[in-house]
Protein backbone atom coordinates (compact mmCIF):
# COMPACT_ATOMS: atom_id res chain seq x y z
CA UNK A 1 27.23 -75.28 64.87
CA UNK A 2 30.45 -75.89 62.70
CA UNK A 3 29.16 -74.51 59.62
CA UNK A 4 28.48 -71.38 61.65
CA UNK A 5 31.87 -70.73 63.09
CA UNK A 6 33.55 -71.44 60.07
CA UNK A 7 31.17 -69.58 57.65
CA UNK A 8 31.48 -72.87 55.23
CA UNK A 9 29.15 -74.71 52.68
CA UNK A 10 27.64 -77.35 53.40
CA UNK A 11 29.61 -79.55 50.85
CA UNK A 12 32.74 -77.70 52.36
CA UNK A 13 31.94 -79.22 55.71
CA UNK A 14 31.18 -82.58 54.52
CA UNK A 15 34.46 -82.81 52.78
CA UNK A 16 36.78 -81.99 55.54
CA UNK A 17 39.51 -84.33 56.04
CA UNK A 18 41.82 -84.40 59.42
CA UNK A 19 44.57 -83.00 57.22
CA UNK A 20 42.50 -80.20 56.14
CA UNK A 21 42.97 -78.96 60.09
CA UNK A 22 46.13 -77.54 60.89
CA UNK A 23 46.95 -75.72 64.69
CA UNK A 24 47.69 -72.09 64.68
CA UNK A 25 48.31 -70.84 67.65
CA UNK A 26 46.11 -70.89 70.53
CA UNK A 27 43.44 -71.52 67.60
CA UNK A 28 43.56 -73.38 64.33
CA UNK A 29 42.90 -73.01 60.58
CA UNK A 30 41.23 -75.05 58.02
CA UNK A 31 41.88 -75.41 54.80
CA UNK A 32 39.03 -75.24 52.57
CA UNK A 33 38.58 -76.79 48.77
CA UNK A 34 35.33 -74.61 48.17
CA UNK A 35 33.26 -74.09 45.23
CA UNK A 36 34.66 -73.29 41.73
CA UNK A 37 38.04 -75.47 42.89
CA UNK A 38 38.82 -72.08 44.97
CA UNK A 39 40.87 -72.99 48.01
CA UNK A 40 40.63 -71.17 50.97
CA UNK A 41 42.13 -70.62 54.58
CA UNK A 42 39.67 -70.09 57.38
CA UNK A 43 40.62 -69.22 61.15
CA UNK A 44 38.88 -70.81 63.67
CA UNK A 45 39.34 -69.36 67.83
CA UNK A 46 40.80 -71.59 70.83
CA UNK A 47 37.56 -72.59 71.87
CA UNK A 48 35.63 -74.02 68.88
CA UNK A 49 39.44 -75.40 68.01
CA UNK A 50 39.73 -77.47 70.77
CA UNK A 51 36.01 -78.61 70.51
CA UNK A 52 36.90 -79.87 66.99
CA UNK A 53 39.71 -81.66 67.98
CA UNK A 54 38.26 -83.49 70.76
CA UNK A 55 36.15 -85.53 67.71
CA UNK A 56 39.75 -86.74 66.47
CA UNK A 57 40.17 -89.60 68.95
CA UNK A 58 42.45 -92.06 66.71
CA UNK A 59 41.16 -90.61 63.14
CA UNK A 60 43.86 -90.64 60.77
CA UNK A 61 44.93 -87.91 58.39
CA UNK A 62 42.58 -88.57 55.57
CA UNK A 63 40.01 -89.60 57.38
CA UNK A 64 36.67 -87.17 57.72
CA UNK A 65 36.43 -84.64 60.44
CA UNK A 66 32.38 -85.76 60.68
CA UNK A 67 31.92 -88.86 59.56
CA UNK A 68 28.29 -90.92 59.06
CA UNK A 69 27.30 -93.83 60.95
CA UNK A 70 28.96 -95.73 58.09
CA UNK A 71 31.86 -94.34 59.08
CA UNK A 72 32.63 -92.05 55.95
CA UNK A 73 31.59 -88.20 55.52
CA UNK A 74 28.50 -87.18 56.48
CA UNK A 75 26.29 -86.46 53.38
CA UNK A 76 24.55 -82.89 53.25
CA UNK A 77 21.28 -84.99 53.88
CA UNK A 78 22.15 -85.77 57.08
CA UNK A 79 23.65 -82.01 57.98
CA UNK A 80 20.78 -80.91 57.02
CA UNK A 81 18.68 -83.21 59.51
CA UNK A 82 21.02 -82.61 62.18
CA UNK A 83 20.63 -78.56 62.18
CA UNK A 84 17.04 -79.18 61.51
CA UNK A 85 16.36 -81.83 64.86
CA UNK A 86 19.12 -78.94 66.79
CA UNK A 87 16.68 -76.33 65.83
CA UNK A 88 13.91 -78.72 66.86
CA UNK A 89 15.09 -79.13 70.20
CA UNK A 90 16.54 -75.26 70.72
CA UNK A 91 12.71 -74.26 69.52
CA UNK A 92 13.71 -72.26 66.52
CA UNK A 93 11.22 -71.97 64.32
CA UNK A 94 11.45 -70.95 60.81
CA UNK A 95 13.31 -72.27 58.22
CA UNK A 96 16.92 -73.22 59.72
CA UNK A 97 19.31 -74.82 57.53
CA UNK A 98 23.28 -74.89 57.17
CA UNK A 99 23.02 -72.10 55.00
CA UNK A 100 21.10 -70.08 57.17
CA UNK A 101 24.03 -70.48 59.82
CA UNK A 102 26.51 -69.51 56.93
CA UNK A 103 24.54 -66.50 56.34
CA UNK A 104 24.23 -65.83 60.19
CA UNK A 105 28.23 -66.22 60.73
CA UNK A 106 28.14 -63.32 58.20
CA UNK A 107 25.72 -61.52 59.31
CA UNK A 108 26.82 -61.55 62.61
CA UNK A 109 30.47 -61.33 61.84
CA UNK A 110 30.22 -58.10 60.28
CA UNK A 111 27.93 -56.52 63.48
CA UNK A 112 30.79 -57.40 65.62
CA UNK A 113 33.30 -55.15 63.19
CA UNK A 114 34.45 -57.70 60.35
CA UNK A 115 35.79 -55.52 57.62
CA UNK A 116 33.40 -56.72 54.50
CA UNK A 117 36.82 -57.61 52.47
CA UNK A 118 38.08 -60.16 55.67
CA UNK A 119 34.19 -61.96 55.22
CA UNK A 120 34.40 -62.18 51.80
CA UNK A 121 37.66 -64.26 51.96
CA UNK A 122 36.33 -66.30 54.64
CA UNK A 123 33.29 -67.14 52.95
CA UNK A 124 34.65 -67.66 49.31
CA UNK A 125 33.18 -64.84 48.05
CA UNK A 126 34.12 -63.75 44.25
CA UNK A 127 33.30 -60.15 45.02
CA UNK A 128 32.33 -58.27 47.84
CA UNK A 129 29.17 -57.44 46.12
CA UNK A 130 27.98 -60.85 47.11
CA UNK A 131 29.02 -59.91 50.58
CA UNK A 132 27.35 -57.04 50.73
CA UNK A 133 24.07 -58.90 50.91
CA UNK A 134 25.01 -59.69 54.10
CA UNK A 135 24.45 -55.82 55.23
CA UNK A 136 21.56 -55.64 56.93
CA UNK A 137 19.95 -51.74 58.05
CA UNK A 138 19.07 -51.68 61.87
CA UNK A 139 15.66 -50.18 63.04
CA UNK A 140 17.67 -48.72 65.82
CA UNK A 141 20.35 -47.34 63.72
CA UNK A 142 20.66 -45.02 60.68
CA UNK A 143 23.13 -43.41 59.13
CA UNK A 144 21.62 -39.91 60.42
CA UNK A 145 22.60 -41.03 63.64
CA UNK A 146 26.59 -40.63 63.23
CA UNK A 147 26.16 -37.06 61.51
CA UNK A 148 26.65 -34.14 64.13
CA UNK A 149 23.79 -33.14 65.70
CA UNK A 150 22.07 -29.38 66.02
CA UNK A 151 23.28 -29.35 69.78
CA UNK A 152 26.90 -30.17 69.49
């Protein structure tokens, strides 16, 4: 679920340390050490915010935000086998991963109004041509559609 509201990796996710998190208002930020050394700030809303926190109990600043059994970070192994069993149980077929809920945060993101340039910062994007792959045509919409029409 994380890696959806966030938009991150995988190994962005599994890195996250307390003092990554930071409260920003009614919501919070994180601050993200993504691929290529890029660092990143991502928003997060009031409700996934608090939800995050409530996994602090008495974890201290460097400590991992999801942490293993061992009690270190979670490895992307075990990400990926805890999407896979949620999927499982939520009877989602097909081939769910953390990357497909990267790709649905953008996806999804940009059919609720996300200006393309806004995603690509979120997700770490070196152009908005990678973005853009995100763009997906409708078979209920087309671009003929918002062109005046004969009648008006």
């Amino acid at each position: 679920m994380y890696p959806y509201f966030a938009g991150l990796r995988v190994s962005e996710l599994c890195g996250l340390k307390w003092r990554d998190l930071k409260a920003r208002g009614d919501g919070g930020q994180i601050t993200v050490f993504g691929k290529g050394d890029k660092t990143r700030t991502v928003l997060l809303g009031a409700g996934i915010w608090r939800e995050i926190n409530s996994l602090k109990g008495y974890a201290k600043h460097d400590d991992p935000v999801f942490v293993s059994g061992k009690g270190g970070h979670l490895c992307r192994s075990m990400v990926f086998h805890i999407v896979k069993n949620a999927a499982t149980r939520a009877e989602i077929e097909g081939n769910v991963s953390p990357h497909w809920l990267r790709h649905s945060h953008a996806s999804h993101s940009l059919d609720r109004g996300a200006p393309i340039h806004l995603l690509q910062k979120t997700l770490g994007h070196s152009s908005v041509a990678i973005t853009e792959m995100y763009l997906h045509a409708r078979p209920t919409d087309s671009s003929g559609l918002y062109l005046p029409d004969d009648d008006e």
